[in-house]
Protein backbone atom coordinates (compact mmCIF):
# COMPACT_ATOMS: atom_id res chain seq x y z
CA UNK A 1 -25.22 -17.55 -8.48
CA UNK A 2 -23.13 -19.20 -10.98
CA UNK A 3 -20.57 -19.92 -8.66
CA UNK A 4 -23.01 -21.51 -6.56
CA UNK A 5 -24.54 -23.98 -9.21
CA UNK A 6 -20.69 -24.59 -10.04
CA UNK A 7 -20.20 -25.86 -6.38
CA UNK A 8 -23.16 -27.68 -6.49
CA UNK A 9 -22.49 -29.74 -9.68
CA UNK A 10 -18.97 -30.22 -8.41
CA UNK A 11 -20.45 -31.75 -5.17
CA UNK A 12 -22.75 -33.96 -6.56
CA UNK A 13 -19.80 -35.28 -9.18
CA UNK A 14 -17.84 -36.62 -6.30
CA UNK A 15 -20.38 -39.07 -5.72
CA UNK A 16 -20.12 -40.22 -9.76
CA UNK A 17 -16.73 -40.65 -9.07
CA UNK A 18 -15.12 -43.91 -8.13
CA UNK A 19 -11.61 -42.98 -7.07
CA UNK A 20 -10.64 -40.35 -4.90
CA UNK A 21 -8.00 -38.13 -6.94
CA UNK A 22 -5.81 -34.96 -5.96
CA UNK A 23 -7.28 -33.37 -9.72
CA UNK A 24 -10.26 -33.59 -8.24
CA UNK A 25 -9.45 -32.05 -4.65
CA UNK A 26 -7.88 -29.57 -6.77
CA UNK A 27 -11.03 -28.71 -8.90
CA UNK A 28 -12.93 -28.34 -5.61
CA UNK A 29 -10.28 -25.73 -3.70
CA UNK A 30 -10.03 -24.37 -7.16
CA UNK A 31 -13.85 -23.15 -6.22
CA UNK A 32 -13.34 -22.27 -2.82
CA UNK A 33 -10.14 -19.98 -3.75
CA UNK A 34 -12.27 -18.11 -6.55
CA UNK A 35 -15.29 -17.08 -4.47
CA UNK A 36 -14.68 -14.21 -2.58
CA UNK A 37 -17.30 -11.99 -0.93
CA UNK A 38 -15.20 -8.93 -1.88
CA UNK A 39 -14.17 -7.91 -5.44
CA UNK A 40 -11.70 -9.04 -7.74
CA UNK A 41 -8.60 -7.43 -9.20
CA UNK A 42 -9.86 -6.21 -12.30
CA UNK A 43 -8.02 -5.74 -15.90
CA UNK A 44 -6.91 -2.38 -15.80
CA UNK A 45 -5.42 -3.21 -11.97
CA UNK A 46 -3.63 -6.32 -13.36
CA UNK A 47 -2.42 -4.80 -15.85
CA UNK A 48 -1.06 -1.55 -14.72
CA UNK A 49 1.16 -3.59 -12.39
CA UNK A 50 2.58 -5.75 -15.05
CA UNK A 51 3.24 -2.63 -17.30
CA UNK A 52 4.67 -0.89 -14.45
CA UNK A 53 7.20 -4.12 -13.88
CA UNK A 54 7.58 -4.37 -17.70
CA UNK A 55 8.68 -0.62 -17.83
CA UNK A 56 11.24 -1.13 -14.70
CA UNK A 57 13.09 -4.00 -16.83
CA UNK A 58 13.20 -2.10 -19.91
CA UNK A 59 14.78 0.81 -17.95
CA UNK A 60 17.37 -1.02 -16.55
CA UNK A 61 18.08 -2.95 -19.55
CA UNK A 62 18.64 0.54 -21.28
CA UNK A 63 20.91 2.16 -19.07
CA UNK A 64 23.39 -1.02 -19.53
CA UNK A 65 23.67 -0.80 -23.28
CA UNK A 66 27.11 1.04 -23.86
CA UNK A 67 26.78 4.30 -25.76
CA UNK A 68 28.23 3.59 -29.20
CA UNK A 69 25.00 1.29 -29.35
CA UNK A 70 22.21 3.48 -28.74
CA UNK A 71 23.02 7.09 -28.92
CA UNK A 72 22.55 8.38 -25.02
CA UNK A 73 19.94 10.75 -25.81
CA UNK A 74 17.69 8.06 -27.30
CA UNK A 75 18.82 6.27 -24.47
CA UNK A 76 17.80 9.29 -21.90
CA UNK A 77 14.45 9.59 -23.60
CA UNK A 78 13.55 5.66 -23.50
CA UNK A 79 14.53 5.71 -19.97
CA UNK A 80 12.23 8.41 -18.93
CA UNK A 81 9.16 7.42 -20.52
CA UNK A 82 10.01 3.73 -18.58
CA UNK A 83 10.44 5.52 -15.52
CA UNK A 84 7.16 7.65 -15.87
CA UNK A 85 5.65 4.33 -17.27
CA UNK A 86 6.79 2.64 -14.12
CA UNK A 87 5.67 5.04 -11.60
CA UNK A 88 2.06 5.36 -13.33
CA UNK A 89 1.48 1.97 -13.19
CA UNK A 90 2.27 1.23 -10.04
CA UNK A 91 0.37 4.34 -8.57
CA UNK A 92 -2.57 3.08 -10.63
CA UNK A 93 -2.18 -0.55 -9.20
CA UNK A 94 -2.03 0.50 -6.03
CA UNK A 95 -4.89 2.90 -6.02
CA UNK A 96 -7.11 0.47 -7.56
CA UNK A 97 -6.43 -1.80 -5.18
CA UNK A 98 -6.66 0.16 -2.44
CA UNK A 99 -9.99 1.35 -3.25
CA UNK A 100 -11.17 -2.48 -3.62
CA UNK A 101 -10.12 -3.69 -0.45
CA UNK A 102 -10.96 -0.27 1.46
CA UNK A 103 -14.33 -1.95 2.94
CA UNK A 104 -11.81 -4.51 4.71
CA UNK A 105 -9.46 -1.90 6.60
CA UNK A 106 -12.57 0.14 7.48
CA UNK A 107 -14.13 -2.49 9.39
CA UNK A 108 -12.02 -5.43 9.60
CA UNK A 109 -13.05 -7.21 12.28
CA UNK A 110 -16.84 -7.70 10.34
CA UNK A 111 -15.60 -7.96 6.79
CA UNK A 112 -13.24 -10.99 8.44
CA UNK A 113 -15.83 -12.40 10.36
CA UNK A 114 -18.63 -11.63 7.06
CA UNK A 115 -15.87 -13.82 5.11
CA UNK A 116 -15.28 -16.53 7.28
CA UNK A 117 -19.31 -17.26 7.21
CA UNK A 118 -19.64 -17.08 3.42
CA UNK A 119 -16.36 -19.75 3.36
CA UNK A 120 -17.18 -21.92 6.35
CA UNK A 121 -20.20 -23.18 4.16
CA UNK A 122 -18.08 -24.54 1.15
CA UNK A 123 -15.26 -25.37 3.57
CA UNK A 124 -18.18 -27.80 5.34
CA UNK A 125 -19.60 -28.90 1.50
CA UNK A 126 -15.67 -30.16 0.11
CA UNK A 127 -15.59 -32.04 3.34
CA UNK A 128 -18.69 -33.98 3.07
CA UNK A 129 -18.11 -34.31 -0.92
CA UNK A 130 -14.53 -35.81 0.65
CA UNK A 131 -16.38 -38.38 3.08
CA UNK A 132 -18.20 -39.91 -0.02
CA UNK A 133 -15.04 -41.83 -0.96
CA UNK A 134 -13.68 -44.73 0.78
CA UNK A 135 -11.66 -43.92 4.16
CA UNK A 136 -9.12 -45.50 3.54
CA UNK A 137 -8.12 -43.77 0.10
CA UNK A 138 -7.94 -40.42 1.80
CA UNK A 139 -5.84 -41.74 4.60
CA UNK A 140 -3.37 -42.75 2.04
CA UNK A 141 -3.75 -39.48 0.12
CA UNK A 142 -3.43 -37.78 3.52
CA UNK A 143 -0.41 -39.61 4.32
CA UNK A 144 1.68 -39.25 0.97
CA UNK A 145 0.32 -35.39 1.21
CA UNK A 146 1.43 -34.60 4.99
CA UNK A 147 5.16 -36.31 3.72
CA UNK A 148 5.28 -33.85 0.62
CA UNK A 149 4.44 -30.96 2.31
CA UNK A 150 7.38 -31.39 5.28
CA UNK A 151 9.88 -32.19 2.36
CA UNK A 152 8.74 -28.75 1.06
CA UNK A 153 9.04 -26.86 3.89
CA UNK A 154 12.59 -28.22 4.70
CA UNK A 155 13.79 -27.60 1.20
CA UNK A 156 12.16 -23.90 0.94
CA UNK A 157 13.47 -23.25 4.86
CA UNK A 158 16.84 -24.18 3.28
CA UNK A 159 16.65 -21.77 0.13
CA UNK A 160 14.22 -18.74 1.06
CA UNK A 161 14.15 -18.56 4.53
CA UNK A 162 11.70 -17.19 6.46
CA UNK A 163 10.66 -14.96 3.40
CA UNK A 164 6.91 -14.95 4.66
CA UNK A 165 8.10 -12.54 7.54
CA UNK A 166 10.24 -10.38 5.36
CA UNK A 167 7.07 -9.55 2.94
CA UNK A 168 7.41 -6.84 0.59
CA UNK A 169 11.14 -5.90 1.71
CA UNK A 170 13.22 -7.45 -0.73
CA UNK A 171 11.20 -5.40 -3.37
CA UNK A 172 11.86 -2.54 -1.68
CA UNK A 173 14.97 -3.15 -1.22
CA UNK A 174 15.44 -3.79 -5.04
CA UNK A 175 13.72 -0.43 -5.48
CA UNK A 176 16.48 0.90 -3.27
CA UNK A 177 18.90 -0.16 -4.98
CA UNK A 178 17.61 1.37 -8.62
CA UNK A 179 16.78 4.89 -6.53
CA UNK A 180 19.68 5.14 -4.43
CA UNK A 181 21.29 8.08 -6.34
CA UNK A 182 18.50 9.65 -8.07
CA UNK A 183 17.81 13.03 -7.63
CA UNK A 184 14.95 15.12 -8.73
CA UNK A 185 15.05 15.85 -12.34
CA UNK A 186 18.31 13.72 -13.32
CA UNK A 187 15.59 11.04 -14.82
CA UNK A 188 18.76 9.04 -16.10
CA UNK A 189 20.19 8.33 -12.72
CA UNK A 190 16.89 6.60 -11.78
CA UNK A 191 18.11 3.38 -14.17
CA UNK A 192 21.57 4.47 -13.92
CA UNK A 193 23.09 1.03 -12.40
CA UNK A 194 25.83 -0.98 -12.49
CA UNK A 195 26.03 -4.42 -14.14
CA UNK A 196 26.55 -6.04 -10.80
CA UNK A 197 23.55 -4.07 -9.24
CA UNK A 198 21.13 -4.56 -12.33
CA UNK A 199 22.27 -8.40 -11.74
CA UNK A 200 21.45 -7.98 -8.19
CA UNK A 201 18.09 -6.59 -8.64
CA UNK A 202 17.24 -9.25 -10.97
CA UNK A 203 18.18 -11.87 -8.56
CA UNK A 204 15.78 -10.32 -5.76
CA UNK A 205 13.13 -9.91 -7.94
CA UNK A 206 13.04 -13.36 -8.87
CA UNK A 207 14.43 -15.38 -6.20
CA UNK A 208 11.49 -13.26 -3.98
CA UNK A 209 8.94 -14.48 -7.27
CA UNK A 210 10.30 -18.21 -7.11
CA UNK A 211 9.55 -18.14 -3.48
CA UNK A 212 5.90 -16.60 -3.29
CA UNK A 213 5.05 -19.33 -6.02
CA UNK A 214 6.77 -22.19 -3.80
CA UNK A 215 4.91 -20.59 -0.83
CA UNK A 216 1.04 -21.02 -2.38
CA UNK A 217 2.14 -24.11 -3.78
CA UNK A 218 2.83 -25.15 0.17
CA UNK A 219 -0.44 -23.04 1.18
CA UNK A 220 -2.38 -25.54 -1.44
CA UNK A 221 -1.02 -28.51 0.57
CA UNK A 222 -1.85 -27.26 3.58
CA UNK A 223 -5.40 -26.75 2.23
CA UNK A 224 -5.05 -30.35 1.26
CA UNK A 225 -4.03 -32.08 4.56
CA UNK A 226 -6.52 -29.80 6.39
CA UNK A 227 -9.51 -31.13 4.24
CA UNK A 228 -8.29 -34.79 4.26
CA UNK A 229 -7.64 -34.42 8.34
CA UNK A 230 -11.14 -33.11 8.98
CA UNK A 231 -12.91 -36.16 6.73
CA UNK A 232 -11.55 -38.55 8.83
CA UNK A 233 -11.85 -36.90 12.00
CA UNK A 234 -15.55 -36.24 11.36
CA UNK A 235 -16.10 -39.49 11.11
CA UNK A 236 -13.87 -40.87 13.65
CA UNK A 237 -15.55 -39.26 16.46
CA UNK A 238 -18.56 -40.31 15.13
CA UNK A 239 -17.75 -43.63 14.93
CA UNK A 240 -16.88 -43.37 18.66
CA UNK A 241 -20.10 -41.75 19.72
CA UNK A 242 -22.11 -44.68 18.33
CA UNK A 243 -19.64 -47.38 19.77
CA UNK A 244 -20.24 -45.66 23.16
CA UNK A 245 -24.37 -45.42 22.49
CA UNK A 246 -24.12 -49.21 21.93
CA UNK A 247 -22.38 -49.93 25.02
CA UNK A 248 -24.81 -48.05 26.88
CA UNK A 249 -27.80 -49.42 25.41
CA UNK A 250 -29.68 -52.38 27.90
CA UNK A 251 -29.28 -55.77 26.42
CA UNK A 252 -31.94 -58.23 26.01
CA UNK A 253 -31.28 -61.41 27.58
């Protein structure tokens, strides 16, 4: 309900508005991103996946300090409780999440078609908040948009790749590489890496972070041209359906 009066206040401040700005298209997909007809990640979810990340750095980071640092049975305790501080959060993450989005894999077919009602409606209200503001500013705002978003797509083709097809597998490839030579009960093995491979893990890990962030920053611009594109079109093809009704119409001589 709140997210509804939200929606509706935002609407009606489009019309308030003089200029058509890109903080203001942001506020408005802002809304449409945060409603969601299934439930959110909640706080023990969230943050059972960032201690379980947390835990896998500390472990690593452990198992490169040189022994006349930190004596190596500290060293083999701190490194188990990471590693069983790793693998709880992760498997608490992941059931938590699984259990949330469960309804979705059951029947997915309604729960997408369930969702695509509930957003088709505020899809439909940013567009007509859009068309309250002068055609021609979101034509250039659609222009200088549309040129942004190829720039970003040939730079991120250039770095990343196609990492949207690759998904989770440079993580678990990273995982891989930490696991590779641990054996049941050796719990010091399971951050037992070399500098090069802790260096290479790193690198995955973030180079695959840097690119998810680049990749919803390019989703959010595609949101962007798709709104601006369906303003105008709306009202282009009205525009032609009156110009043909006139031309149609008798004239009085």
């Amino acid at each position: 309900m709140e997210m509804q009066t939200e929606g509706r206040a935002t609407g009606k401040g489009a019309c308030e508005q003089d200029d058509l700005s890109f903080h203001w298209l942001y506020q408005r997909v802002q809304a449409l991103v945060a409603y969601s007809i299934y439930p959110k990640a909640g706080r023990v979810e969230r943050w059972s996946l960032r201690t379980g990340i947390a835990a896998a750095l500390i472990g690593v980071l452990t198992a490169l300090i040189p022994e006349h640092v930190i004596a190596p049975r500290i060293a083999l305790g701190l490194v188990r409780v990471c590693l069983f501080v790793e693998l709880a959060g992760f498997i608490v993450s992941g059931v938590l999440g699984a259990r949330r989005e469960i309804r979705q894999y059951i029947q997915p077919r309604l729960s997408h078609a369930c969702e695509m009602d509930s957003e088709f409606d505020r899809w439909q209200e940013v567009i007509e908040s859009l068309r309250q503001f002068p055609r021609i500013e979101r034509e250039r705002r659609l222009a200088y948009v549309a040129n942004l978003r190829a720039g970003m797509t040939e730079r991120m083709g250039i770095l990343f790749g196609g990492l949207q097809r690759l998904g989770p597998f440079p993580l678990l490839i990273a995982l891989y590489l930490q696991f590779r030579d641990w054996k049941w009960g050796d719990w010091a093995a399971a951050f037992d890496v070399s500098v090069f491979g802790a260096m290479l893990i790193f690198a995955m890990a973030l180079l695959y972070l840097i690119g998810w962030v680049g990749i919803s920053l390019r989703t959010r611009l595609d949101t962007y041209v798709a709104l601006l594109e369906s303003s105008i079109a709306g009202q282009v093809e009205a525009a032609g359906l009156l110009g043909q009704t006139h031309s149609k119409a008798p004239q009085v001589h």
